[in-house]
Protein backbone atom coordinates (compact mmCIF):
# COMPACT_ATOMS: atom_id res chain seq x y z
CA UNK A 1 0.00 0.00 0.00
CA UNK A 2 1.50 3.41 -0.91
CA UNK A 3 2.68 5.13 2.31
CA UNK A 4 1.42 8.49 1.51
CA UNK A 5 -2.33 7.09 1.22
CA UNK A 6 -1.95 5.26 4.77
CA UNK A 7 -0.71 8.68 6.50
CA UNK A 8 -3.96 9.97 4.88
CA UNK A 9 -5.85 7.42 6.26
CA UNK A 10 -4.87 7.81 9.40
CA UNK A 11 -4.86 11.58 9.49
CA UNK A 12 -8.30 11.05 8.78
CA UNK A 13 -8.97 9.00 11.38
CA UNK A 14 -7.71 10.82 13.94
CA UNK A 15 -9.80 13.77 13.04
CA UNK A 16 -12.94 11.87 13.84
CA UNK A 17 -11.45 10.98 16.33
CA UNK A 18 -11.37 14.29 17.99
CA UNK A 19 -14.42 15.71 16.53
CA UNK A 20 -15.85 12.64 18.42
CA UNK A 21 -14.51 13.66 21.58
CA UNK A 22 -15.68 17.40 20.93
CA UNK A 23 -19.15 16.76 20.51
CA UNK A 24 -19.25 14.67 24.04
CA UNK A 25 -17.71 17.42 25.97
CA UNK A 26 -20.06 19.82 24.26
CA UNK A 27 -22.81 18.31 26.63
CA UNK A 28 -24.67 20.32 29.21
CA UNK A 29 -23.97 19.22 32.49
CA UNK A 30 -27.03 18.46 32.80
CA UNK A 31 -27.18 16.36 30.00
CA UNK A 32 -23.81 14.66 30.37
CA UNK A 33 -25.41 13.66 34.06
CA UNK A 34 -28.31 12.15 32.94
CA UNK A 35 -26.45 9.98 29.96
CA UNK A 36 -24.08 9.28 32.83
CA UNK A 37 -26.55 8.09 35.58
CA UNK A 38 -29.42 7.01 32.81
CA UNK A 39 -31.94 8.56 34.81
CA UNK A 40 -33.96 11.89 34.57
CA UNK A 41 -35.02 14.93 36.63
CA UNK A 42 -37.10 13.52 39.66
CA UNK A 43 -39.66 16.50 40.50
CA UNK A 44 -40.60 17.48 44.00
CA UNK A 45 -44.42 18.04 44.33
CA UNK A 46 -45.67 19.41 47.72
CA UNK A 47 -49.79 18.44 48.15
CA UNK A 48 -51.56 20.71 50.46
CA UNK A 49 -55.02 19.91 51.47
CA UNK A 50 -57.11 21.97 53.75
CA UNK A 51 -59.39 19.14 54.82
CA UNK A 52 -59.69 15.17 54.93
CA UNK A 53 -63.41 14.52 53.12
CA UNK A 54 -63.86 12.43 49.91
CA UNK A 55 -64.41 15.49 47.29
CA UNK A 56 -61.00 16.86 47.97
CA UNK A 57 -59.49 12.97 48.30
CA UNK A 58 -60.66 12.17 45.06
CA UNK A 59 -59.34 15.50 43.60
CA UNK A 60 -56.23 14.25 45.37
CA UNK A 61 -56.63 11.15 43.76
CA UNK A 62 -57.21 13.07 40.12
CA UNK A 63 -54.31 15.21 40.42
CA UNK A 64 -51.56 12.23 40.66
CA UNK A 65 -53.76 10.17 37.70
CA UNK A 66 -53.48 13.54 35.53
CA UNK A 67 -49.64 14.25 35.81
CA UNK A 68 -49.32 10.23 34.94
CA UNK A 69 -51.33 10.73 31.90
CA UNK A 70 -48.76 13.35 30.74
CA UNK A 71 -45.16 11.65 31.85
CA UNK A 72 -44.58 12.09 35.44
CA UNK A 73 -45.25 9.14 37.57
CA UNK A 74 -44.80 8.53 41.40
CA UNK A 75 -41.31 6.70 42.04
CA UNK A 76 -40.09 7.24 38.18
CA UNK A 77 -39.60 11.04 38.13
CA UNK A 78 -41.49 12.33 40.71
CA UNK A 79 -41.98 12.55 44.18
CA UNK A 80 -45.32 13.88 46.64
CA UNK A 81 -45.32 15.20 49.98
CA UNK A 82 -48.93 15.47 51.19
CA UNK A 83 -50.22 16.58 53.78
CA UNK A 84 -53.30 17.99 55.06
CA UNK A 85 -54.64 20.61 56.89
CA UNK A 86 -57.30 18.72 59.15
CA UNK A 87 -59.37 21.80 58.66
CA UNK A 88 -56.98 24.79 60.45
CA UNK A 89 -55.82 27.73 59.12
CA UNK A 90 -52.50 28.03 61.01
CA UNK A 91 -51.25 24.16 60.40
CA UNK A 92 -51.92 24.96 56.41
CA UNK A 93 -49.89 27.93 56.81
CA UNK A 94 -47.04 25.85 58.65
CA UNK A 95 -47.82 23.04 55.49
CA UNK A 96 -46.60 25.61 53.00
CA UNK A 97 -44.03 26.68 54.72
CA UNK A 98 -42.24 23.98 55.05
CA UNK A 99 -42.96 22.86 51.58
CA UNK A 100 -41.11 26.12 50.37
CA UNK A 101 -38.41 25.73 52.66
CA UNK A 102 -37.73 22.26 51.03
CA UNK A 103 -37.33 24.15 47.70
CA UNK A 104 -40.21 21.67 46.30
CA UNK A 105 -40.43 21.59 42.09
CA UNK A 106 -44.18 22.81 41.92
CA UNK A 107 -46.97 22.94 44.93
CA UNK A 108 -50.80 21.89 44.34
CA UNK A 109 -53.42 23.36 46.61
CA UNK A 110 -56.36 21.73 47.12
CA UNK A 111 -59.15 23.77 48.21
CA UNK A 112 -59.29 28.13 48.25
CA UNK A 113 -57.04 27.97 52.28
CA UNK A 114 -54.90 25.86 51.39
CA UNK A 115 -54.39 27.62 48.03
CA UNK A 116 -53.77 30.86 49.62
CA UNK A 117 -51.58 29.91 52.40
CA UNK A 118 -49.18 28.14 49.36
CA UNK A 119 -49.51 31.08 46.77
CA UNK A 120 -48.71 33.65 49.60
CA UNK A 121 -45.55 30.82 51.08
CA UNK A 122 -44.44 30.42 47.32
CA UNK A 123 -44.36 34.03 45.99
CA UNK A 124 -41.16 35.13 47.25
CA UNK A 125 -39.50 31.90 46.07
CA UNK A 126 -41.61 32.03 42.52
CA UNK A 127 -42.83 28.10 43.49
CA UNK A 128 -45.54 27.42 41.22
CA UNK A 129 -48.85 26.69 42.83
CA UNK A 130 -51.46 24.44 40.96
CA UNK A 131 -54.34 25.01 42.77
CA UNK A 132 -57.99 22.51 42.60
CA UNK A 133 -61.23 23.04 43.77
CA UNK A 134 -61.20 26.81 44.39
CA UNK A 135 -64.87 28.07 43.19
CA UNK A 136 -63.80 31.98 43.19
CA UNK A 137 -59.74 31.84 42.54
CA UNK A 138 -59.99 36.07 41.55
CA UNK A 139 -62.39 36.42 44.24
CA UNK A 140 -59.27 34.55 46.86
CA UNK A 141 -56.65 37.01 44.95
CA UNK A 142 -54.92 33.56 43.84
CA UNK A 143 -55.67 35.01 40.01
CA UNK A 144 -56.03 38.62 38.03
CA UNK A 145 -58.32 36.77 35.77
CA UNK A 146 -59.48 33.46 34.60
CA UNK A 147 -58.06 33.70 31.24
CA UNK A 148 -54.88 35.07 32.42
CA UNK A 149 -54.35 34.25 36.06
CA UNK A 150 -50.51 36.18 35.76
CA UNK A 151 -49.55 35.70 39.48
CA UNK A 152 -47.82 32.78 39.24
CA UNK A 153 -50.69 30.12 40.08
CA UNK A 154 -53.28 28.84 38.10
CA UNK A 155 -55.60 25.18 38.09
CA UNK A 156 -59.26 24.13 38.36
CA UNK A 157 -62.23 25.93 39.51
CA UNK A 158 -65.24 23.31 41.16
CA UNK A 159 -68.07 26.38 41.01
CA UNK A 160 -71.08 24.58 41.06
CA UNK A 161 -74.15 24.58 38.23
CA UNK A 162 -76.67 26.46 40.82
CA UNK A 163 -79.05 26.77 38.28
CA UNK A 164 -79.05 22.95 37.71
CA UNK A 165 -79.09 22.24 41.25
CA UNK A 166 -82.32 24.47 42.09
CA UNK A 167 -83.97 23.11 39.06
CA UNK A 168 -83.23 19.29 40.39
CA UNK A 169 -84.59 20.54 44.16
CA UNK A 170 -87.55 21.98 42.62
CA UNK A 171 -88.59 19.04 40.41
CA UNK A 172 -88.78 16.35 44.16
CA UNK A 173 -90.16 19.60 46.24
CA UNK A 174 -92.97 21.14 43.64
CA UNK A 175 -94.15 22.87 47.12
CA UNK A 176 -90.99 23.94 48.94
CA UNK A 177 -90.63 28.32 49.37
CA UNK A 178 -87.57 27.91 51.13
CA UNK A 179 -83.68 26.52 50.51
CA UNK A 180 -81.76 26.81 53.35
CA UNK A 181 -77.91 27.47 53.00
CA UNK A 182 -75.08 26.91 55.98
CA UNK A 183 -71.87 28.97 55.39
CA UNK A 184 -68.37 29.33 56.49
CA UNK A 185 -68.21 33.53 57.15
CA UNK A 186 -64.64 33.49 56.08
CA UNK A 187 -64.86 31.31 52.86
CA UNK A 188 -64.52 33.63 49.81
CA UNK A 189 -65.74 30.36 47.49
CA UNK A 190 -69.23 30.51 49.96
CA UNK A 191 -70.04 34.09 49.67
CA UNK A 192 -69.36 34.09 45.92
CA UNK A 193 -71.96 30.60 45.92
CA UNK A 194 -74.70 32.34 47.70
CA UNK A 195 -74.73 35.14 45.84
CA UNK A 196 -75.40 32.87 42.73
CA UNK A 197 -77.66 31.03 44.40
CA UNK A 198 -79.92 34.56 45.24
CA UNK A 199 -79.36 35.62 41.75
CA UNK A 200 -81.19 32.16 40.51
CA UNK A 201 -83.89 31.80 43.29
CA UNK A 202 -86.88 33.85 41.87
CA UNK A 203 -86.20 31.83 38.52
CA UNK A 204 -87.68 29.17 40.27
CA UNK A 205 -89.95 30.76 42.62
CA UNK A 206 -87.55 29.75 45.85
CA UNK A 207 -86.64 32.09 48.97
CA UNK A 208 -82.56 31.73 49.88
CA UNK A 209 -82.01 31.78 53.60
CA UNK A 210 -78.74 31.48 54.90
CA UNK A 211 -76.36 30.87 58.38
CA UNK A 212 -73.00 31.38 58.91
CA UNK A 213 -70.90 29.69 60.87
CA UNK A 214 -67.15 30.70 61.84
CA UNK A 215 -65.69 27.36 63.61
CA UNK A 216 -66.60 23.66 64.01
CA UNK A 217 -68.15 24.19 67.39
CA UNK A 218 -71.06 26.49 65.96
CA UNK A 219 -72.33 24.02 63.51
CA UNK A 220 -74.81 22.33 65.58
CA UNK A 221 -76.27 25.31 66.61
CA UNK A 222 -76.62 27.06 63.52
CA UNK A 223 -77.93 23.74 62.04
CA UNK A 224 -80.97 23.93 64.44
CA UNK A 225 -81.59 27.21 63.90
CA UNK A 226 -81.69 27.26 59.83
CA UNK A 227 -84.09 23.61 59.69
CA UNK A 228 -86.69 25.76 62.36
CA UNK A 229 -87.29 27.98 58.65
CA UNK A 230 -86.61 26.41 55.64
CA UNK A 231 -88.07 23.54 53.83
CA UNK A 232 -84.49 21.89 52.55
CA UNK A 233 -81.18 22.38 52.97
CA UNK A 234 -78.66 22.58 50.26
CA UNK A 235 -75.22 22.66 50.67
CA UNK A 236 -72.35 24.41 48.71
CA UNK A 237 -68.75 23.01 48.73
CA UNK A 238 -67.73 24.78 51.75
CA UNK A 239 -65.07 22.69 53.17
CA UNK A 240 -66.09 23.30 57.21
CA UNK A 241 -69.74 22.35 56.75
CA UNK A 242 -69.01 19.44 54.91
CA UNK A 243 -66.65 17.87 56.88
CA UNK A 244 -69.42 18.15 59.79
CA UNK A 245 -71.58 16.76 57.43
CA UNK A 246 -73.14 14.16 59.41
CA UNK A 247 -73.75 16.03 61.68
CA UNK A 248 -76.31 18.18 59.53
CA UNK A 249 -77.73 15.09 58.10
CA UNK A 250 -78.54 13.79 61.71
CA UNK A 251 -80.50 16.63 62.98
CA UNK A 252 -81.90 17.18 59.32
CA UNK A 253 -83.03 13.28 59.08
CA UNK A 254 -84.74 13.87 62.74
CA UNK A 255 -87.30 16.33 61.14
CA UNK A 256 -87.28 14.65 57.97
CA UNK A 257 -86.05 17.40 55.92
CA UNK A 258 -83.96 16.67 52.71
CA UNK A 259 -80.56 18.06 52.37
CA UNK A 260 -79.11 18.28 48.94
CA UNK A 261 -75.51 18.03 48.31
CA UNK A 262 -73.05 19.94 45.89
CA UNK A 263 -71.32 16.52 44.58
CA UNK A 264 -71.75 12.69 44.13
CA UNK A 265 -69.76 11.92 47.38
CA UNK A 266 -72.05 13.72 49.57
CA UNK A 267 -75.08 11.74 48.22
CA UNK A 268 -72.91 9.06 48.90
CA UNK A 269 -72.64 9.50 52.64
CA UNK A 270 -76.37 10.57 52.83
CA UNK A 271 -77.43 13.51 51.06
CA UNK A 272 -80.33 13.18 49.03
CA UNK A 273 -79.11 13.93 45.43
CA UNK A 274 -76.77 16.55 43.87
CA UNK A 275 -76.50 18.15 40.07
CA UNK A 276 -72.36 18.44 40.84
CA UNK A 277 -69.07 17.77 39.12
CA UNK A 278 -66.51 14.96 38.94
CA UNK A 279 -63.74 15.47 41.72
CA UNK A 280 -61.29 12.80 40.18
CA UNK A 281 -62.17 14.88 36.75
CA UNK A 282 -61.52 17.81 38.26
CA UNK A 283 -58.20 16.35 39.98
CA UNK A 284 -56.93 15.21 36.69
CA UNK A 285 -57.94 18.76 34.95
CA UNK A 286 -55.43 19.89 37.69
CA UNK A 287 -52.81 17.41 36.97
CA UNK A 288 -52.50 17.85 33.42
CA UNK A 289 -52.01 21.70 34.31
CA UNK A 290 -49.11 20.40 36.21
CA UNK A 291 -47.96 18.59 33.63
CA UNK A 292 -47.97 21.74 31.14
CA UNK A 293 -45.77 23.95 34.12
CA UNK A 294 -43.42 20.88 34.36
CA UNK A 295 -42.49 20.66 30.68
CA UNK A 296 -41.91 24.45 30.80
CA UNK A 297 -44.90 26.43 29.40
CA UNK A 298 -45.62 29.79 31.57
CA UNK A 299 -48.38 29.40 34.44
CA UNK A 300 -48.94 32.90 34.31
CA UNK A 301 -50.61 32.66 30.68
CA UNK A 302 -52.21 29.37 31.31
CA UNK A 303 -56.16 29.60 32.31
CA UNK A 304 -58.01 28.19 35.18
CA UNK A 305 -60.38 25.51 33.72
CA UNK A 306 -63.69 24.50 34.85
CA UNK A 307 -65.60 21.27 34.41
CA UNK A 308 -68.84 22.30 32.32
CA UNK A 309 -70.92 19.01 32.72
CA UNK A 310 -72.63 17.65 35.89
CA UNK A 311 -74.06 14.76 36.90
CA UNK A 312 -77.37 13.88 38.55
CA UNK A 313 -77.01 11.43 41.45
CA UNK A 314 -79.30 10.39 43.75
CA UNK A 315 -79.46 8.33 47.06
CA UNK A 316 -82.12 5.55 46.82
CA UNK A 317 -81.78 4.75 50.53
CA UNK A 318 -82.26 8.48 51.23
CA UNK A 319 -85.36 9.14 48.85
CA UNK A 320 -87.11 6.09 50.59
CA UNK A 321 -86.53 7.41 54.29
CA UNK A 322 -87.74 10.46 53.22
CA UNK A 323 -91.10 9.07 51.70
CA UNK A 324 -89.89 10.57 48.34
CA UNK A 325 -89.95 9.45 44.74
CA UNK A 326 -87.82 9.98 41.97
CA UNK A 327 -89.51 12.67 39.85
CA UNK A 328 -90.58 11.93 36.26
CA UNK A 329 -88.60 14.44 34.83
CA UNK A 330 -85.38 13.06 36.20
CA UNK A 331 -85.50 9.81 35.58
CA UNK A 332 -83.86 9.31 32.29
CA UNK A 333 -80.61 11.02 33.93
CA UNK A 334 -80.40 9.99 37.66
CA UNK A 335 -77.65 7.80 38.62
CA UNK A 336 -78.98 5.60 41.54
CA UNK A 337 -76.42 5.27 44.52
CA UNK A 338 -77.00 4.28 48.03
């Protein structure tokens, strides 16, 4: 072989060679990491949840399918911290604290105090918040708008379809005047409800009365007090009255008056019916927002999304202790539970 052909080669060689070597070191450290260890980013998620009740559990539950659906699955890239709130102000506070302090990826707030306790912990620090089941998020000051929330949290409104519900109430009561409504006084999510609900009432010849409440300890007073004037109850997703749930249903079932719930899990545990949303669709709404912060888009130009259908369920156990029957009109769409 000639020799000047073979230095050629071998020139040649050598050049991709180094070119080779080049490209490698031309990595990110990031990326040279990662082809090092063979594994990806593993994301911090900090869950905050004012309350332990099924609606926000199954939101919960949503939340962690939804980011799965999109890539980021418990023990592969990501990691949750939750904890809840068991209904006070000051230990939801301390939650998102310490979930800022622990410099956590991304924070999802289920429920409107939890949601501002993390948006107020997070600000400093720019954490995103994903917040779920807030009914009002401008009214909290979690958003400047729905469409563009630009504060650095967005997620899922649960506002309830009032005019569906009063519609549903009227068709089993065809003589009921008046819809009682218990309240948390410091819930932004309740006022904003009732004042729906007023809006709607004539529409369907009803008479809103309402009772606040400001702690635990004041529910079974207040619950005495509204069931002495109304002719139902109907409750809104105000997370202090329904965690004392039962104990509105037991005075309420004692003078056979029907109380109406805001979602399918409250039928469940003994409310009458409900024209309400999907928490776990709701959840996964939430998650899939996530999902869209995690890969990199802005939160501040992503919108809060809402879940436009409901869902008629009703308690068949209930509607028989009651002496009530399904009405006509709803039985083509009622799902039976009991």
């Amino acid at each position: 072989m000639n020799k000047s052909f073979v230095r050629i080669l071998v020139g040649l060689c050598c050049a991709t060679l180094f070119l080779g070597i080049l490209s490698g070191c031309s990595l990110t450290s990031k990326e040279s990491t990662e082809a090092t260890s063979g594994t990806e980013k593993m994301y911090k998620i900090g869950i905050t949840q004012i309350a332990d009740h099924p609606s926000l559990d199954n939101c919960r539950e949503g939340f962690i399918e939804g980011l799965k659906a999109e890539g980021f699955e418990e023990g592969k890239n990501v990691t949750f911290d939750y904890k809840s709130a068991k209904g006070e102000i000051a230990t939801a506070n301390t939650i998102a604290t310490s979930f800022v302090g622990n410099n956590y990826d991304l924070i999802c707030a289920i429920a409107t105090p939890s949601a501002q306790t993390a948006y107020t912990a997070a600000a400093e620090k720019k954490i995103p918040v994903i917040f779920s089941a807030v009914s009002d998020p401008v009214a909290a000051k979690l958003v400047n708008s729905l469409e563009k929330p630009g504060k650095g949290s967005t997620g899922t409104s649960d506002i309830i379809p009032v005019e569906k519900q009063l519609e549903m109430i009227r068709a089993f009561m065809p003589k009921a005047k008046k819809v009682g409504i218990l309240y948390n006084t410091s819930e932004p999510n309740s006022a904003t409800q009732i004042a729906m609900y007023e809006a709607a009432a004539a529409k369907f010849n009803f008479e809103i009365v309402k009772v606040g409440v400001a702690a635990q300890a004041d529910i079974p007073m207040a619950t005495d007090n509204i069931l002495a004037k109304v002719d139902c109850i109907t409750n809104l997703t105000d997370n202090l009255v329904v965690s004392n749930l039962q104990t509105v249903l037991g005075k309420a079932n004692a003078k056979k008056i029907p109380v109406f719930g805001s979602e399918e899990e409250q039928v469940k545990n003994g409310c009458l019916a409900s024209q309400g949303i999907d928490y776990i669709k709701l959840g996964m709404q939430t998650g899939k927002i996530a999902a869209r912060v995690l890969k990199g888009e802005d939160i501040n130009n992503i919108a809060v999304e809402t879940i436009k259908e409901s869902k008629l369920v009703v308690n068949e156990n209930v509607l028989k202790n009651l002496s009530l029957t399904l009405p006509a009109s709803l039985k083509d769409t009622a799902q039976m539970v009991k």
